[in-house]
N, C-alpha and C. Protein backbone atom coordinates (compact mmCIF):
# COMPACT_ATOMS: atom_id res chain seq x y z
N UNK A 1 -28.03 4.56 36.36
CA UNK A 1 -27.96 5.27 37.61
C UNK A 1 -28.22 6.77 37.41
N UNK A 2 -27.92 7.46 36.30
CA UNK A 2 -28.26 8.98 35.90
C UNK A 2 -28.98 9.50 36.17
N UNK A 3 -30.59 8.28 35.61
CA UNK A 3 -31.98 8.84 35.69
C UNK A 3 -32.41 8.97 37.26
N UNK A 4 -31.39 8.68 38.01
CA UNK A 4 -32.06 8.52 39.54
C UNK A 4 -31.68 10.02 39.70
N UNK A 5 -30.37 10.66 39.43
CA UNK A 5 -29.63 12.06 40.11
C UNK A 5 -30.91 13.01 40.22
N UNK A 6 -30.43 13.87 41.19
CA UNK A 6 -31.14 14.80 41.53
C UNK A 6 -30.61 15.80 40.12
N UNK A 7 -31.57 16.83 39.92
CA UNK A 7 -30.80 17.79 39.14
C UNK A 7 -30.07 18.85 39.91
N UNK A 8 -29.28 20.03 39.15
CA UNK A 8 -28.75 21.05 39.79
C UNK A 8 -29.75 22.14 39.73
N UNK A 9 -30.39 22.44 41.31
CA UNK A 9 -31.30 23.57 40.93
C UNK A 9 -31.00 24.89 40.65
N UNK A 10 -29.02 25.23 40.88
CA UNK A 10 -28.51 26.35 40.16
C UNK A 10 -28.85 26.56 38.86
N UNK A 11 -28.06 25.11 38.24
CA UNK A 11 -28.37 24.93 36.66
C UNK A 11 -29.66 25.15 35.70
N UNK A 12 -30.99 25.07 36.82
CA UNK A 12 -32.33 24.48 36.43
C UNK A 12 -32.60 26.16 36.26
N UNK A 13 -32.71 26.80 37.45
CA UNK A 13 -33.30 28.12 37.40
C UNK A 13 -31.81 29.52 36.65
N UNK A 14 -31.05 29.17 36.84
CA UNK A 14 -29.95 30.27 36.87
C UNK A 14 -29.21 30.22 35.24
N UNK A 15 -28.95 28.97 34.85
CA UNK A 15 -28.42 27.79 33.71
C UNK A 15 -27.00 28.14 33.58
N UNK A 16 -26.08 28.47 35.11
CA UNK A 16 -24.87 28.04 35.26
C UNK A 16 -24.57 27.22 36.42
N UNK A 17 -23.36 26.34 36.20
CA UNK A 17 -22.78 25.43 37.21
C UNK A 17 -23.00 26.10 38.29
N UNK A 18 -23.02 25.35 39.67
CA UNK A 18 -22.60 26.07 40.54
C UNK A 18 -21.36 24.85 41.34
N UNK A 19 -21.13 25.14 42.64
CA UNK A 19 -19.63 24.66 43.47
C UNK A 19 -19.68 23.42 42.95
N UNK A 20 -20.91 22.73 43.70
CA UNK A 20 -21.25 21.36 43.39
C UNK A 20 -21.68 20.50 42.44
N UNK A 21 -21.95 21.32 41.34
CA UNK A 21 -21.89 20.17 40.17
C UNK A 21 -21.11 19.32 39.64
N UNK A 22 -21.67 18.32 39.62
CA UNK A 22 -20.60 17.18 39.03
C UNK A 22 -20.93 16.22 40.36
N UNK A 23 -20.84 16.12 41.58
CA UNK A 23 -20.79 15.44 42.48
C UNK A 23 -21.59 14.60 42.74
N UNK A 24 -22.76 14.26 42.20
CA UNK A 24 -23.13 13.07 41.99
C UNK A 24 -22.54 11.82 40.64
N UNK A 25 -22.44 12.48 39.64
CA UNK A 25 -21.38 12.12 38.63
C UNK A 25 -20.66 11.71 39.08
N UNK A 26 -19.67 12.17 39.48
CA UNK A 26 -18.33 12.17 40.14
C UNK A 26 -18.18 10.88 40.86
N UNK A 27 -19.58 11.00 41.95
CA UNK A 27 -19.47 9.71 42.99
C UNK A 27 -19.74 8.40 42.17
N UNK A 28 -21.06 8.17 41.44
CA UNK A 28 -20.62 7.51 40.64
C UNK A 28 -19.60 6.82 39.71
N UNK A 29 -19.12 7.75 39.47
CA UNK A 29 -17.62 7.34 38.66
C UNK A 29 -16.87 6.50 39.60
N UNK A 30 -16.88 7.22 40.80
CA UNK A 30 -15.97 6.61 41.92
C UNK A 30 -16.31 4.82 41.87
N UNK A 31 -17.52 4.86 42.26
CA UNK A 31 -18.11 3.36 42.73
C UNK A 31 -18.13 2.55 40.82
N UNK A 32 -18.38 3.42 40.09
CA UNK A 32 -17.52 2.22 38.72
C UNK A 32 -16.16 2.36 38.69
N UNK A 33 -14.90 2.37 39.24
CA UNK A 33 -13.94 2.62 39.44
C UNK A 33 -13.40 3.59 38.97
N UNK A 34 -13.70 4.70 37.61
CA UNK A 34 -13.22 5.19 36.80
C UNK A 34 -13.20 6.34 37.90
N UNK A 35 -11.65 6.43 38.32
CA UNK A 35 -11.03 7.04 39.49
C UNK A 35 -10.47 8.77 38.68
N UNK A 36 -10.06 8.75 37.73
CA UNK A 36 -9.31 9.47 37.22
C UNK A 36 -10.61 10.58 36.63
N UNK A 37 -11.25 9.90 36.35
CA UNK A 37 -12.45 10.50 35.37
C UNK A 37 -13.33 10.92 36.67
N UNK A 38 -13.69 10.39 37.66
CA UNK A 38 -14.05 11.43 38.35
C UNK A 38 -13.16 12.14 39.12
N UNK A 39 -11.99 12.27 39.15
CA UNK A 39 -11.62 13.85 39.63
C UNK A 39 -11.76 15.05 38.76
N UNK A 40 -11.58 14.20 37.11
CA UNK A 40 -11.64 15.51 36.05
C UNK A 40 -13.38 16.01 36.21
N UNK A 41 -14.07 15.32 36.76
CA UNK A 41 -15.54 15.46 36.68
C UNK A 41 -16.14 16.80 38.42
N UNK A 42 -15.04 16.43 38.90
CA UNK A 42 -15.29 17.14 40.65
C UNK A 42 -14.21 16.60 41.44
N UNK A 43 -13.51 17.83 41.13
CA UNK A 43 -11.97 17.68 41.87
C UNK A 43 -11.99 17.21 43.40
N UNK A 44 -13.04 17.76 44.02
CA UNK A 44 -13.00 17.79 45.44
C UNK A 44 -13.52 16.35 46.23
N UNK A 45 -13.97 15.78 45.28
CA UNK A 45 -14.44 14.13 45.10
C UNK A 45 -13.99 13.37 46.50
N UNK A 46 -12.41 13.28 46.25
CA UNK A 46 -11.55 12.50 47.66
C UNK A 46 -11.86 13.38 48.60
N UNK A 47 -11.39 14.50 48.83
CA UNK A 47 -11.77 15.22 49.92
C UNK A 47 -13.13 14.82 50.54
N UNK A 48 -13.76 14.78 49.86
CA UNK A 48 -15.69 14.97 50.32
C UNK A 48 -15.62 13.41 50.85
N UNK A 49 -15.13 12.82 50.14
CA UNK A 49 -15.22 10.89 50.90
C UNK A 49 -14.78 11.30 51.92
N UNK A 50 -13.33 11.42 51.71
CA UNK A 50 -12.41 11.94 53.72
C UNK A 50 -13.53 12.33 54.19
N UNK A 51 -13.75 13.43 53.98
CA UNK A 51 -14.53 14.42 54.85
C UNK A 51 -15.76 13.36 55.40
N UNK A 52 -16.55 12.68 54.47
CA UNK A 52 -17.86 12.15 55.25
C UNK A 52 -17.31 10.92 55.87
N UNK A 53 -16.24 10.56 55.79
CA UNK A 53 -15.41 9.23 56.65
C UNK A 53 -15.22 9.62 57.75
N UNK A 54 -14.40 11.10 58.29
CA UNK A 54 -14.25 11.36 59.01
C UNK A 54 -15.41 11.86 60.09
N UNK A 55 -16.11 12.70 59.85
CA UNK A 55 -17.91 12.62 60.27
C UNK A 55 -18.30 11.26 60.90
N UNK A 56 -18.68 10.22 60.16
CA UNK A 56 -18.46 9.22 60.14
C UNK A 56 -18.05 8.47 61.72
N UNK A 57 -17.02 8.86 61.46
CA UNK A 57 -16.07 8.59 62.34
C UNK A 57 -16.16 8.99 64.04
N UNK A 58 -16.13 10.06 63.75
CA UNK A 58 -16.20 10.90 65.14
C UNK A 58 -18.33 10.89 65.22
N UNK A 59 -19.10 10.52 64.54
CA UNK A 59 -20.29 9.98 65.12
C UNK A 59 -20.18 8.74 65.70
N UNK A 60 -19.95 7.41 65.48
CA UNK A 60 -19.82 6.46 66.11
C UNK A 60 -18.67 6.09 67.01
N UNK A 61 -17.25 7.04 66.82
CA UNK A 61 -16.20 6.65 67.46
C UNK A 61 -16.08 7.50 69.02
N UNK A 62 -16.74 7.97 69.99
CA UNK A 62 -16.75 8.99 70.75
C UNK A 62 -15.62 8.72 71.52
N UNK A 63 -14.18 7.90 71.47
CA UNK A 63 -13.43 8.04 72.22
C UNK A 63 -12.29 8.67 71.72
N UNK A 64 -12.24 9.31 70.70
CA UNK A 64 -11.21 10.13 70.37
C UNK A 64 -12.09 11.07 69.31
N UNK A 65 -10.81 11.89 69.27
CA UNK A 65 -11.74 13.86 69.12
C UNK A 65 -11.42 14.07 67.67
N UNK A 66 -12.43 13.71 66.71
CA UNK A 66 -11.85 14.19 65.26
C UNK A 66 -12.37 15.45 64.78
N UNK A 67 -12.28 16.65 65.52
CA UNK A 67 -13.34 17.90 65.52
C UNK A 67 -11.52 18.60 64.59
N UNK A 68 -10.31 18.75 64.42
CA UNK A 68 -9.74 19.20 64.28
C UNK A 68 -9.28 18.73 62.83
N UNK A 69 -9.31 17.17 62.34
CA UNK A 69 -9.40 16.59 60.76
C UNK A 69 -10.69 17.07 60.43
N UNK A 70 -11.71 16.88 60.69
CA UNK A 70 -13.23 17.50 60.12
C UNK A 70 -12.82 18.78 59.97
N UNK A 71 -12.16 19.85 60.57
CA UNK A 71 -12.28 21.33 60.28
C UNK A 71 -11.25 21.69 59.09
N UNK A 72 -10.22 20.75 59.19
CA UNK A 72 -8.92 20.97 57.87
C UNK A 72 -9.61 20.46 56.86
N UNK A 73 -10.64 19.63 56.95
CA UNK A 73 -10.65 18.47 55.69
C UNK A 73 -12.12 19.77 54.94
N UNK A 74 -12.99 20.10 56.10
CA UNK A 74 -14.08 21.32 55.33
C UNK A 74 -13.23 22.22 54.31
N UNK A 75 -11.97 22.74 55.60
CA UNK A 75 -11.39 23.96 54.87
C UNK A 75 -10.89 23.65 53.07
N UNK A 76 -9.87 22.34 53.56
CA UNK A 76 -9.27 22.06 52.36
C UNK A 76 -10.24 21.26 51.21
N UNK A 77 -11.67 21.12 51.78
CA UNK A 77 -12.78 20.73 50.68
C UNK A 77 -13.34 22.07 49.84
N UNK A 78 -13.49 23.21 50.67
CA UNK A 78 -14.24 24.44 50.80
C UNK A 78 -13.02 25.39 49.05
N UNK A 79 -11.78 25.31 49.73
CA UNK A 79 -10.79 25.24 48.75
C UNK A 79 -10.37 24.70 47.16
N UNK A 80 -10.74 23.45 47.40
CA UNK A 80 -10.50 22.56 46.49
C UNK A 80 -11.94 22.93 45.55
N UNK A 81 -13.48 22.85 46.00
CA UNK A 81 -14.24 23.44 45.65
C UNK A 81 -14.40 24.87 44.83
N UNK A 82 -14.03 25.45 45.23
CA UNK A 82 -13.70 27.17 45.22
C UNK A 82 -12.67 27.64 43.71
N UNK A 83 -11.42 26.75 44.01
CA UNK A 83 -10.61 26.94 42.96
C UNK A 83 -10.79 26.22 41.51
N UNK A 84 -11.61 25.14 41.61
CA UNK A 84 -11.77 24.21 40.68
C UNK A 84 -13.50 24.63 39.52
N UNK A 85 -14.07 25.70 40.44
CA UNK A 85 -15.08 25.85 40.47
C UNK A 85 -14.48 27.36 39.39
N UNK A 86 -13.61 27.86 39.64
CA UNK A 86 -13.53 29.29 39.18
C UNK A 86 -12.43 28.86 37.66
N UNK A 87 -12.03 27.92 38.15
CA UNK A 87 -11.22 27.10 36.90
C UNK A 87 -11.87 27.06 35.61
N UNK A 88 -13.45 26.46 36.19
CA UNK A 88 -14.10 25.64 34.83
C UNK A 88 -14.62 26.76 34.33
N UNK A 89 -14.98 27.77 35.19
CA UNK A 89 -16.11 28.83 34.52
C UNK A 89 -14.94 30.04 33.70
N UNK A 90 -13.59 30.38 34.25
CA UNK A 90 -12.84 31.26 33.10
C UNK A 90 -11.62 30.69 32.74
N UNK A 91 -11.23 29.52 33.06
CA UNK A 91 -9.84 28.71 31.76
C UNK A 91 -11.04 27.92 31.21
N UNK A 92 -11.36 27.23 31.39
CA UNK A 92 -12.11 26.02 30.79
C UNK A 92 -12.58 26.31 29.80
């Protein structure tokens, strides 16, 4: 499945991580179950499922209003992103 990923065009032109690396990895990991190994791979992993579930959701569901979980679930993706991202590049 590797040889299919897109590359990181941060990585390609710049040759550091950027927010989103790992997240195809990551998803992968997910769908071979190895659950644990992709959060160490892209913390924000669950979030980003929520998040496109919820999308998801409020596209086909138009009788109730998920505009207020979509905006917590960005924030607390945007977050989870952000901190995990500044993690790898000065503890790591």
């Amino acid at each position: 499945m590797e040889e299919y990923m897109v590359p990181c065009m941060n990585k390609s032109v710049f040759g550091m991580d950027c927010m989103g690396c790992g997240t195809q990895r990551s998803l992968a990991l997910v769908l071979e179950g190895e659950f644990i190994e992709a959060f160490k791979m892209f913390p924000a992993i669950y979030t980003l499922l929520l998040f496109g579930l919820t999308i998801a959701l409020h596209l086909f569901d138009k009788k109730r209003n998920y505009l207020t979980p979509i905006a917590v679930l960005a924030i607390a993706n945007g977050l989870i992103m952000v901190v995990s991202y500044f993690y790898k590049i000065y503890i790591n």
